[in-house]
PDB file of N, CA and C in Angstrom:
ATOM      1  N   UNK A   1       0.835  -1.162   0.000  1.00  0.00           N
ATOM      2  CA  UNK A   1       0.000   0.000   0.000  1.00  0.00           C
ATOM      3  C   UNK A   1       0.890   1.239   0.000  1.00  0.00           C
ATOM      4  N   UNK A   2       0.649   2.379  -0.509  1.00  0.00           N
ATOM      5  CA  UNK A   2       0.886   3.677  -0.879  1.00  0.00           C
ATOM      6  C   UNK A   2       0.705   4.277   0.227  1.00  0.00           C
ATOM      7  N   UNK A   3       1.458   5.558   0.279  1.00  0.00           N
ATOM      8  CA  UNK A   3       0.926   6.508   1.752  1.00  0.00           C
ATOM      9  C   UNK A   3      -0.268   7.618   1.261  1.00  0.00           C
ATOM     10  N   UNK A   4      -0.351   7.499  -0.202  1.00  0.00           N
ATOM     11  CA  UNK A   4      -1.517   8.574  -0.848  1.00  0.00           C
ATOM     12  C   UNK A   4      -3.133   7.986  -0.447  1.00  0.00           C
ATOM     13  N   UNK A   5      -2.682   5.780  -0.259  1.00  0.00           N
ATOM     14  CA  UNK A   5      -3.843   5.245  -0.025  1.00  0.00           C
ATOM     15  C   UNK A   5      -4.443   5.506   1.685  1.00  0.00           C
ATOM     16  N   UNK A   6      -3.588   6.209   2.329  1.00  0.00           N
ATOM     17  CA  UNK A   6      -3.546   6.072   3.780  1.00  0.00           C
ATOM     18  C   UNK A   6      -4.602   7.227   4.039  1.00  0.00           C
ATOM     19  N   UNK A   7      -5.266   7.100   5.172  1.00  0.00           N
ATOM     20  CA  UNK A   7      -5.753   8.608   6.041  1.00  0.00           C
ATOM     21  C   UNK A   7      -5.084   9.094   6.700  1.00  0.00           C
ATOM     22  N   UNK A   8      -5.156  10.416   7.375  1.00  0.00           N
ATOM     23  CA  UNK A   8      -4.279  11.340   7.695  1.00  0.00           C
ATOM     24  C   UNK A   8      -4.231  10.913   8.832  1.00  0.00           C
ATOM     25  N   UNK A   9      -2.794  10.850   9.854  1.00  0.00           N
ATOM     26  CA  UNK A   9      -3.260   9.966  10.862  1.00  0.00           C
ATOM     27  C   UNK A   9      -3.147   8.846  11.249  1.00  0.00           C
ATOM     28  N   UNK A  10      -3.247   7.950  10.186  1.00  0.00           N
ATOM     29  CA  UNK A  10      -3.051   6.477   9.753  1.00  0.00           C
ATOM     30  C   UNK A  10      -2.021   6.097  10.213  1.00  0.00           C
ATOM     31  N   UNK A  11      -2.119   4.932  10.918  1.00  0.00           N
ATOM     32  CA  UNK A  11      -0.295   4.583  11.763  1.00  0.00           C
ATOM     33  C   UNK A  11      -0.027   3.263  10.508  1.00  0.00           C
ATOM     34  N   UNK A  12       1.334   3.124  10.348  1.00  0.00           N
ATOM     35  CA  UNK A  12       1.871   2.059   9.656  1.00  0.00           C
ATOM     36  C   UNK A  12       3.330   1.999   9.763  1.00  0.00           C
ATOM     37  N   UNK A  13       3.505   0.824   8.953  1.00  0.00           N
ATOM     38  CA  UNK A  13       4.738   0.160   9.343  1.00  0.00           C
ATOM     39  C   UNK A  13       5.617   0.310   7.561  1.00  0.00           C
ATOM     40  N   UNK A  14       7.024   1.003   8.083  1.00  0.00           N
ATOM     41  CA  UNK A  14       7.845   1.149   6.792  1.00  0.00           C
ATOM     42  C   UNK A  14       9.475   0.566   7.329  1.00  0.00           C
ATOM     43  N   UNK A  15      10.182  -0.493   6.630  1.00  0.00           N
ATOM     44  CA  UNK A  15      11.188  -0.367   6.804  1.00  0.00           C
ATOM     45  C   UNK A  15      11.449  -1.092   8.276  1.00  0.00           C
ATOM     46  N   UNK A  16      10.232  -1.295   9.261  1.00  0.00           N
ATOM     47  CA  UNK A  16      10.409  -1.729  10.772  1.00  0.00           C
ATOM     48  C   UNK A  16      10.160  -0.888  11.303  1.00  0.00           C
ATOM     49  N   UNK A  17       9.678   0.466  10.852  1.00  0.00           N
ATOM     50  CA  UNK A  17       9.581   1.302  11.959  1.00  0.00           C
ATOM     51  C   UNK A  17       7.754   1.421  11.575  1.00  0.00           C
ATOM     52  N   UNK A  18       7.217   1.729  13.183  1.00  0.00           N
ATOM     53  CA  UNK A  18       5.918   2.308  12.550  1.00  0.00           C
ATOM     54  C   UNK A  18       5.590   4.373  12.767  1.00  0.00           C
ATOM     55  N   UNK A  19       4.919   4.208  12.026  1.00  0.00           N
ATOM     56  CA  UNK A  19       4.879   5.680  11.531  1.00  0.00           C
ATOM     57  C   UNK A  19       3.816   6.584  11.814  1.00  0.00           C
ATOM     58  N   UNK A  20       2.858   7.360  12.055  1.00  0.00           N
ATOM     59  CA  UNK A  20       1.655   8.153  11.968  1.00  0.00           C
ATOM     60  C   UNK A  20       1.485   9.220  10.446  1.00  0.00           C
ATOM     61  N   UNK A  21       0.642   8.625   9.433  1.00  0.00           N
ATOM     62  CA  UNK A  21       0.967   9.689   8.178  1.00  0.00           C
ATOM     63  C   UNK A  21       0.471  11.130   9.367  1.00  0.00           C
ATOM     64  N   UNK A  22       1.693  12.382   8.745  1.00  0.00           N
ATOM     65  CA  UNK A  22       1.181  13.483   8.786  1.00  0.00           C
ATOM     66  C   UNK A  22       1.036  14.159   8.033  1.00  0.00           C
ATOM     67  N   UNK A  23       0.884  14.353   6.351  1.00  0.00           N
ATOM     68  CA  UNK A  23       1.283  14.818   5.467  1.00  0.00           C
ATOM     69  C   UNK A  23       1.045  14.130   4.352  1.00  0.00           C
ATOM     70  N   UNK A  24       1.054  14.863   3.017  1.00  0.00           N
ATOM     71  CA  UNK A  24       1.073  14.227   2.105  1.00  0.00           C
ATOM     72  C   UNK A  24       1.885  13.179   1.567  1.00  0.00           C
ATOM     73  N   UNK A  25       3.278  13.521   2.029  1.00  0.00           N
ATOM     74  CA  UNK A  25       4.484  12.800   1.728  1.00  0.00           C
ATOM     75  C   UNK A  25       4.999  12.868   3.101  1.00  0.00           C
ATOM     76  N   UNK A  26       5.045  12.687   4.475  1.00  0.00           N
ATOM     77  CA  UNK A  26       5.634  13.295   5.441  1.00  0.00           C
ATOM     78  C   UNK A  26       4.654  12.019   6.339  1.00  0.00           C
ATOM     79  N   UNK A  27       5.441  11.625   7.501  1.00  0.00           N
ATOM     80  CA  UNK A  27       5.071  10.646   8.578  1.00  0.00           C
ATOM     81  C   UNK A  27       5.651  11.520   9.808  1.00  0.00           C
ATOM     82  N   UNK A  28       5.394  10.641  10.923  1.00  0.00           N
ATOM     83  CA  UNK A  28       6.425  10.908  11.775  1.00  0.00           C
ATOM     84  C   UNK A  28       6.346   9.674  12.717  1.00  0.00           C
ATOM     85  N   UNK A  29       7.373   9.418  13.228  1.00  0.00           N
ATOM     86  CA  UNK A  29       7.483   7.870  13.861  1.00  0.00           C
ATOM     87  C   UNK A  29       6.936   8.051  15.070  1.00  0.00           C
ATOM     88  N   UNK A  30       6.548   7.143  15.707  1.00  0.00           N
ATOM     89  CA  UNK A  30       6.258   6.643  17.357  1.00  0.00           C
ATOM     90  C   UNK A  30       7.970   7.091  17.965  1.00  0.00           C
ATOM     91  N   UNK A  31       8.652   6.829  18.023  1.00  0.00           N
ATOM     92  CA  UNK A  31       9.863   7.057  19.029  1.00  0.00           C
ATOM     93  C   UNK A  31      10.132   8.575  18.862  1.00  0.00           C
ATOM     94  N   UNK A  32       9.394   9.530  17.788  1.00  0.00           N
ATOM     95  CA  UNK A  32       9.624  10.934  18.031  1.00  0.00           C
ATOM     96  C   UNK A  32      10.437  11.172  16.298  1.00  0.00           C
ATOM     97  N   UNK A  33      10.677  12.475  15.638  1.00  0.00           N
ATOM     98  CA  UNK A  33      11.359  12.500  14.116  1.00  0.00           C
ATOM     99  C   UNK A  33      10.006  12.528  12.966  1.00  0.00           C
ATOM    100  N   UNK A  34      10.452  13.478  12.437  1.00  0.00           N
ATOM    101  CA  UNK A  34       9.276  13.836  11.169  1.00  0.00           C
ATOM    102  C   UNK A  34      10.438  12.621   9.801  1.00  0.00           C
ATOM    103  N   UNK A  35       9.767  12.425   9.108  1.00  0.00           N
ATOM    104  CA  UNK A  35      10.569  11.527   7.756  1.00  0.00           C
ATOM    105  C   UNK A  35       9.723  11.896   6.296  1.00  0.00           C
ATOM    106  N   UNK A  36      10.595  12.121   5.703  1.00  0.00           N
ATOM    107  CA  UNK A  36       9.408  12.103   3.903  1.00  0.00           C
ATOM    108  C   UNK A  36       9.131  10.612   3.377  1.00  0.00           C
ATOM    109  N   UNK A  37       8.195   9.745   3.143  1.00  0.00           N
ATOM    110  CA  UNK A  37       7.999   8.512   2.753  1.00  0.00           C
ATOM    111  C   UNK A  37       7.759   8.641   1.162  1.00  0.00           C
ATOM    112  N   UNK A  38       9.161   8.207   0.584  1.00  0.00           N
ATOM    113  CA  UNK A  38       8.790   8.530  -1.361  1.00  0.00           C
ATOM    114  C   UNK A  38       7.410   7.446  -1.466  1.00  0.00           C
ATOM    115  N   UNK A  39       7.532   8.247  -2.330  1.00  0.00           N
ATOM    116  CA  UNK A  39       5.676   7.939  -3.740  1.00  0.00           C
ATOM    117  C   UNK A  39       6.032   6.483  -3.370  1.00  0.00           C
ATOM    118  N   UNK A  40       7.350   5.466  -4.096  1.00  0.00           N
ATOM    119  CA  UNK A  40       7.136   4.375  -4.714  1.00  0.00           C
ATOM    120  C   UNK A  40       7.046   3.612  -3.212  1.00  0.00           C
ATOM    121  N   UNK A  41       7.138   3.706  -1.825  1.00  0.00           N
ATOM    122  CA  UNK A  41       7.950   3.092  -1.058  1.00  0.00           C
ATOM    123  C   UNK A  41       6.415   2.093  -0.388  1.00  0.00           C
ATOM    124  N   UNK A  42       6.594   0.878  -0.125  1.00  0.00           N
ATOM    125  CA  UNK A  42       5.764   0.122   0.142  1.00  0.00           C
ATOM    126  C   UNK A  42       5.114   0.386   1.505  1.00  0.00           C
ATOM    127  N   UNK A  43       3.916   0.241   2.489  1.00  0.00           N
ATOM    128  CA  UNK A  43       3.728   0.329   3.536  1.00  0.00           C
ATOM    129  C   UNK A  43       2.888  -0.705   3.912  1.00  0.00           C
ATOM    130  N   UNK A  44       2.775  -0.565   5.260  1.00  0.00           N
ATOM    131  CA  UNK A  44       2.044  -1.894   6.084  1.00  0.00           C
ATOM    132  C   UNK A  44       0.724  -1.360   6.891  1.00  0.00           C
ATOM    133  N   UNK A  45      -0.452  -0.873   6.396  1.00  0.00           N
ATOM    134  CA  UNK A  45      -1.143  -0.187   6.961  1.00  0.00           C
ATOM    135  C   UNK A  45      -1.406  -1.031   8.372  1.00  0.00           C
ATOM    136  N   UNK A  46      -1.677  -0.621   9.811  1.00  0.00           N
ATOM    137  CA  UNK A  46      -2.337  -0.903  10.974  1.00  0.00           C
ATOM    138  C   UNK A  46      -2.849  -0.533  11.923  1.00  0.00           C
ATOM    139  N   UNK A  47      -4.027  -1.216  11.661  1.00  0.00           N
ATOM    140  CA  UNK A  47      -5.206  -0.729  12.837  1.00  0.00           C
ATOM    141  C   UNK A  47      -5.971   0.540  11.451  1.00  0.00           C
ATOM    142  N   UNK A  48      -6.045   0.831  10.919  1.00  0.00           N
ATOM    143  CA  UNK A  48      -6.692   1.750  10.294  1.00  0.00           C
ATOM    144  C   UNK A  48      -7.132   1.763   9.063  1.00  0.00           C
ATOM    145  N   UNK A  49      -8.401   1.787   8.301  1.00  0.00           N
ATOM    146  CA  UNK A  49      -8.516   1.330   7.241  1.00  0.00           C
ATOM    147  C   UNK A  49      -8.050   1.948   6.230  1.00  0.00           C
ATOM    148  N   UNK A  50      -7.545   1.318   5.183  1.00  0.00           N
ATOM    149  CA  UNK A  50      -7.577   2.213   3.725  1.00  0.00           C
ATOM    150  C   UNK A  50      -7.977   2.473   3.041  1.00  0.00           C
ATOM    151  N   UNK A  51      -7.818   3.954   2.487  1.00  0.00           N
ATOM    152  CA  UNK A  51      -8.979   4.152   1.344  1.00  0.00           C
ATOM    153  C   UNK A  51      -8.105   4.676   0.484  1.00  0.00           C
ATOM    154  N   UNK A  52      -9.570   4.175  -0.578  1.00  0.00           N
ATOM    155  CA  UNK A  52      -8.872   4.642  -2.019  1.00  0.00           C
ATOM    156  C   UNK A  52      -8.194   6.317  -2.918  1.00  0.00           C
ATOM    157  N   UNK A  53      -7.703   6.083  -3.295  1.00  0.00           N
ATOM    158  CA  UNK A  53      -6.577   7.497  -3.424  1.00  0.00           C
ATOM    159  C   UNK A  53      -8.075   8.279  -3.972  1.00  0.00           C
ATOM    160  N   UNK A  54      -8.412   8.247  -4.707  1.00  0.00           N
ATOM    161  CA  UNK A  54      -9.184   9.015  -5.515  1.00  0.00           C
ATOM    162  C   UNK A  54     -11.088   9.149  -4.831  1.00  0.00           C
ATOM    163  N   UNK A  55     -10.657   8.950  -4.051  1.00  0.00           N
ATOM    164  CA  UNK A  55     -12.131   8.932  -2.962  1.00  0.00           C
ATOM    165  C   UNK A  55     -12.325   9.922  -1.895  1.00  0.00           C
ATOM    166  N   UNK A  56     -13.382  10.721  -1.855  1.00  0.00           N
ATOM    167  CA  UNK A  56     -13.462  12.357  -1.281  1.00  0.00           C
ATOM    168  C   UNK A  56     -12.938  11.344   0.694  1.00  0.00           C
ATOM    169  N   UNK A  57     -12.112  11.980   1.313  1.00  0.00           N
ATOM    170  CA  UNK A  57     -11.873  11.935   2.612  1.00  0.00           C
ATOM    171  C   UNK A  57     -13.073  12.646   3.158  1.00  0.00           C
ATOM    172  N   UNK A  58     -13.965  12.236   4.040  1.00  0.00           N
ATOM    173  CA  UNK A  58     -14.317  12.491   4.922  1.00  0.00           C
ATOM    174  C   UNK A  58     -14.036  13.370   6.573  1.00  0.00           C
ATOM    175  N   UNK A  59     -14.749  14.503   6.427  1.00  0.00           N
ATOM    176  CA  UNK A  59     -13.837  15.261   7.633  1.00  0.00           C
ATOM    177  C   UNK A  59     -14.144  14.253   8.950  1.00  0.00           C
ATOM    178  N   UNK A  60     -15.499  14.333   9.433  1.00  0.00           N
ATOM    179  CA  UNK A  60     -15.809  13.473  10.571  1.00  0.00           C
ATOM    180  C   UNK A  60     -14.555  12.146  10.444  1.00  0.00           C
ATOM    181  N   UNK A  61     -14.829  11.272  10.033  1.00  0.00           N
ATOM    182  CA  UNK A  61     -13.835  10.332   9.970  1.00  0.00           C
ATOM    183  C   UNK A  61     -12.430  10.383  10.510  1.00  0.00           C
ATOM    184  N   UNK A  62     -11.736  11.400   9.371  1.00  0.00           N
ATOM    185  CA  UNK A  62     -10.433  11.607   9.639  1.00  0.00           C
ATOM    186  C   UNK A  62     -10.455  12.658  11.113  1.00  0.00           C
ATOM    187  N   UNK A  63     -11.123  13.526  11.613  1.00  0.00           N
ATOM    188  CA  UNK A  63     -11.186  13.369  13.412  1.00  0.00           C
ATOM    189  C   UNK A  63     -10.920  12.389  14.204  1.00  0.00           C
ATOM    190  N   UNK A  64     -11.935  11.630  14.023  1.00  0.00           N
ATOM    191  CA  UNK A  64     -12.226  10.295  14.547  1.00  0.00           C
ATOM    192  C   UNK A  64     -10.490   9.605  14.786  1.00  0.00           C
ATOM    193  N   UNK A  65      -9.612   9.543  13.322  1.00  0.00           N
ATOM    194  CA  UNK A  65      -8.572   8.868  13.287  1.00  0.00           C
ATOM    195  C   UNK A  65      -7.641   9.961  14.081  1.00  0.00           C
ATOM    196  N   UNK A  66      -8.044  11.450  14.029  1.00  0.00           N
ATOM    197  CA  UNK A  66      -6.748  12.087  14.857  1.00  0.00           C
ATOM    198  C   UNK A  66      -6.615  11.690  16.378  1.00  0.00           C
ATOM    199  N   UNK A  67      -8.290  11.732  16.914  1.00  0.00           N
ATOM    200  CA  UNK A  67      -8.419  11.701  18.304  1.00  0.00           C
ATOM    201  C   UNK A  67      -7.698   9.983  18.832  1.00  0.00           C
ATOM    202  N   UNK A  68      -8.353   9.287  18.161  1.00  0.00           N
ATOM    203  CA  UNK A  68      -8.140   7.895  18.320  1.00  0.00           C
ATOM    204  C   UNK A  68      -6.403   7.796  18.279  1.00  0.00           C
ATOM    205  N   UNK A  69      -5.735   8.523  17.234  1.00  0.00           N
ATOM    206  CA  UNK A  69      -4.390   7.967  17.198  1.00  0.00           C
ATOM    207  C   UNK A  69      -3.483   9.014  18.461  1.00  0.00           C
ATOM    208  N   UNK A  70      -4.373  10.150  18.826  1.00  0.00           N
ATOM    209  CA  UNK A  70      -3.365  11.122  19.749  1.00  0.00           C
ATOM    210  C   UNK A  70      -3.931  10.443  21.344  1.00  0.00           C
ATOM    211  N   UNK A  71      -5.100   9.904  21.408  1.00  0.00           N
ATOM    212  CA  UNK A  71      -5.507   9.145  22.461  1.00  0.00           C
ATOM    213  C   UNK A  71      -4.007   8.117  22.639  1.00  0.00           C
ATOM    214  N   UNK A  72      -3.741   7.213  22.294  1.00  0.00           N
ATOM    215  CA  UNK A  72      -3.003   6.323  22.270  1.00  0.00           C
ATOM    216  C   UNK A  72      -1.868   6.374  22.648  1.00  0.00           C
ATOM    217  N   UNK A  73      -1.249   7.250  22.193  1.00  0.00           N
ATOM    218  CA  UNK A  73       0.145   8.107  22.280  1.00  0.00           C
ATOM    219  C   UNK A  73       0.173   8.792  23.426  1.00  0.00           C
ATOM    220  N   UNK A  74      -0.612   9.162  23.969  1.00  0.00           N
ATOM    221  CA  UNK A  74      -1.446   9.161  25.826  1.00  0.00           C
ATOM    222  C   UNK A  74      -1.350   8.319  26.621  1.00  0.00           C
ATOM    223  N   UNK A  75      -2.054   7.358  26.100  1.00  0.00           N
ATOM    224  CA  UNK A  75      -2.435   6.215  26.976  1.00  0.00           C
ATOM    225  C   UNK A  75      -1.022   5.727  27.109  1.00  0.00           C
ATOM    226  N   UNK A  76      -0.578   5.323  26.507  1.00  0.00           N
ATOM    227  CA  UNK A  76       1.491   4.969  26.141  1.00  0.00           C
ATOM    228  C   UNK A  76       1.698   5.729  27.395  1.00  0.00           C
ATOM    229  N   UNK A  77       1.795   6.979  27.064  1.00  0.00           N
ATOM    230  CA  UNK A  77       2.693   7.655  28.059  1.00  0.00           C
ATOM    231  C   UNK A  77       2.272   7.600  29.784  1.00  0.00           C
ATOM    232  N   UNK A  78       0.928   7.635  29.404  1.00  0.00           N
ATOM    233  CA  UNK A  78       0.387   7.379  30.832  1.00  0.00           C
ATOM    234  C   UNK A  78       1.016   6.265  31.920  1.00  0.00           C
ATOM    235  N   UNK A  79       0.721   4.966  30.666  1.00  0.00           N
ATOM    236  CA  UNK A  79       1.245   3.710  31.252  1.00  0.00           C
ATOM    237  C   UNK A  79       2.400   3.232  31.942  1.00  0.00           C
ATOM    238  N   UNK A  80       3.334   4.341  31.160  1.00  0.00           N
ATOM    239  CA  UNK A  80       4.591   3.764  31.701  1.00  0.00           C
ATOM    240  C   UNK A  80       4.876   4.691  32.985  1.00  0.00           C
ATOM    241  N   UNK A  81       3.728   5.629  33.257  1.00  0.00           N
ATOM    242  CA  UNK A  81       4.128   6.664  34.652  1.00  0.00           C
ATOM    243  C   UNK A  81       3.170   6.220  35.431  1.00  0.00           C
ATOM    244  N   UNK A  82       2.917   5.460  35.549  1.00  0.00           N
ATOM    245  CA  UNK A  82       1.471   4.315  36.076  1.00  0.00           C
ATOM    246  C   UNK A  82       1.672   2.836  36.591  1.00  0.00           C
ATOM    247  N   UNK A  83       1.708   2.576  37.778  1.00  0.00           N
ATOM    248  CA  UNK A  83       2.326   2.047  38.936  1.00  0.00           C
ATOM    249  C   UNK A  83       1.838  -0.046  38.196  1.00  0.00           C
ATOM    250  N   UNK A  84       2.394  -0.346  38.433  1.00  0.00           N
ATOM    251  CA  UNK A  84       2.057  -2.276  37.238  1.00  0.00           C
ATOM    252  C   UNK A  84       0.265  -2.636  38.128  1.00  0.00           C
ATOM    253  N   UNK A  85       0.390  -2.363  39.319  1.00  0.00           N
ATOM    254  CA  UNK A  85      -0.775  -2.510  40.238  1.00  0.00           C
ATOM    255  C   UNK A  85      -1.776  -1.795  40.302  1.00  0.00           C
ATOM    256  N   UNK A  86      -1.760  -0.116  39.347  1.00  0.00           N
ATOM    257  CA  UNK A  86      -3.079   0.438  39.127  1.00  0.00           C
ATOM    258  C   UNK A  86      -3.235   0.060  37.259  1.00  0.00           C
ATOM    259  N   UNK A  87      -2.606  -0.395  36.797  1.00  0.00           N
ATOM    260  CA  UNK A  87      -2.503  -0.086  34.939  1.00  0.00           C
ATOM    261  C   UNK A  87      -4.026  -0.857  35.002  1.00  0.00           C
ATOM    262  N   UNK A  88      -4.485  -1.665  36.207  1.00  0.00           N
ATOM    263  CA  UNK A  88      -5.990  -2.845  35.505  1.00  0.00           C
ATOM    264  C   UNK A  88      -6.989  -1.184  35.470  1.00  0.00           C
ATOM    265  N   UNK A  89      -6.714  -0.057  36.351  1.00  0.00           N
ATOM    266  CA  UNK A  89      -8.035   0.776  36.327  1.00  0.00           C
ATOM    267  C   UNK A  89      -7.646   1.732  34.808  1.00  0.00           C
ATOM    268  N   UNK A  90      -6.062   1.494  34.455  1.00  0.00           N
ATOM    269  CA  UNK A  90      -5.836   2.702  33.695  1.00  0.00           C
ATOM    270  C   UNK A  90      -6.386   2.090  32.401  1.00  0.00           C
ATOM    271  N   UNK A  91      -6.112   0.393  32.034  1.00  0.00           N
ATOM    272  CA  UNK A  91      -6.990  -0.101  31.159  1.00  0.00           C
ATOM    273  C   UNK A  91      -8.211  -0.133  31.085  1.00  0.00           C
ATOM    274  N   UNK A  92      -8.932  -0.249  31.763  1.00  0.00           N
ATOM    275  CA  UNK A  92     -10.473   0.067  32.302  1.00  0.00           C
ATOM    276  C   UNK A  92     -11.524   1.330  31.339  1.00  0.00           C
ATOM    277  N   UNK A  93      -9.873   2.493  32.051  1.00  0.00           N
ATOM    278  CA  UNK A  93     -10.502   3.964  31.255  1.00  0.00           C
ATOM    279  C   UNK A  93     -10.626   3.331  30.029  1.00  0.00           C
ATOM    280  N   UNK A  94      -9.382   3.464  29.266  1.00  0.00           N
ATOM    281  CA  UNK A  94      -8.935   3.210  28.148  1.00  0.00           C
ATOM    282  C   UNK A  94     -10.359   3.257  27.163  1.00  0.00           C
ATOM    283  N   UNK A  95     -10.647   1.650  27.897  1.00  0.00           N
ATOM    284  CA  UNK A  95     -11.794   1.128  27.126  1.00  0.00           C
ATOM    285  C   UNK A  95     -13.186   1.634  27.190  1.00  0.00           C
ATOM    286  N   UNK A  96     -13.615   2.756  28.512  1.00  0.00           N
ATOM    287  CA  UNK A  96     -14.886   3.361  28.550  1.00  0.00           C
ATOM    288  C   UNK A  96     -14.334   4.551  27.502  1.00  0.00           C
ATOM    289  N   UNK A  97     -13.104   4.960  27.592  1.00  0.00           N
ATOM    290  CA  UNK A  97     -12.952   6.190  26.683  1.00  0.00           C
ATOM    291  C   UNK A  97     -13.588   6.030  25.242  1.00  0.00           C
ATOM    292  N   UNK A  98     -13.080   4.418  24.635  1.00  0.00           N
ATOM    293  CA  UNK A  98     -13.250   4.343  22.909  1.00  0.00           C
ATOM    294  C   UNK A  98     -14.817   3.781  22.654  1.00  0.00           C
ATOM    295  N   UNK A  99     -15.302   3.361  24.248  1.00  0.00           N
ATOM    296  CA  UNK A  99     -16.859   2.989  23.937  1.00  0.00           C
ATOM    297  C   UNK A  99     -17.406   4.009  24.013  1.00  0.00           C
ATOM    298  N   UNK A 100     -16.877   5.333  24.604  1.00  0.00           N
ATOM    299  CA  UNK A 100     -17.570   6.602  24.606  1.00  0.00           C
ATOM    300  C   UNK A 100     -17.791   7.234  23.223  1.00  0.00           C
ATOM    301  N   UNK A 101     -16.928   7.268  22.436  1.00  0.00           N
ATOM    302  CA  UNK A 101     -16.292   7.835  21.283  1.00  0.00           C
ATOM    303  C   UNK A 101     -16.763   7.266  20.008  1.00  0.00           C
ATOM    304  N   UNK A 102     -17.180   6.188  20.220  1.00  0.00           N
ATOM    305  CA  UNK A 102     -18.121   5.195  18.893  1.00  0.00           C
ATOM    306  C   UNK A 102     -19.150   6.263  18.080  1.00  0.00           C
TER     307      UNK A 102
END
């Protein structure tokens, strides 16, 4: 898959690393670093669906994918400042958060 086929937002996997598209041509990784991903370069879309290049994006939607993917990148950070013996309530949220959000 293409990064033109991706939504904005869209996390995937290039090379071993995974990525968040931010941009037309432009990602930026989970460990932190913006990168340009050329036209030809293959990707591993996950967790997020793909759509077709030539198909109107949806604003609602692509929200949906910002909140959902900046949620996460939260929850990450939360976790690891979050004691091994409370993480069962911090998972708990987690999951009333994305049943909230449907």
């Amino acid at each position: 898959m293409k990064l033109q086929h991706l939504l904005m937002g869209a996390r995937f996997q290039y090379e071993g690393v995974v990525y968040v598209k931010t941009g037309p041509l432009t990602a930026s990784s989970e460990e932190g670093g913006a990168r340009i991903i050329p036209r030809h370069a293959i990707l591993t879309p996950l967790d997020v669906p793909a759509v077709e290049a030539n198909k109107l994006l949806v604003k609602g939607r692509l929200e949906a994918v910002r909140v959902r993917t900046a949620f996460e990148r939260f929850f990450e950070s939360c976790e690891r400042l979050v004691p091994e013996d409370d993480r069962g309530e911090l998972a708990e949220a987690r999951q009333q958060f994305f049943e909230a959000i449907k």
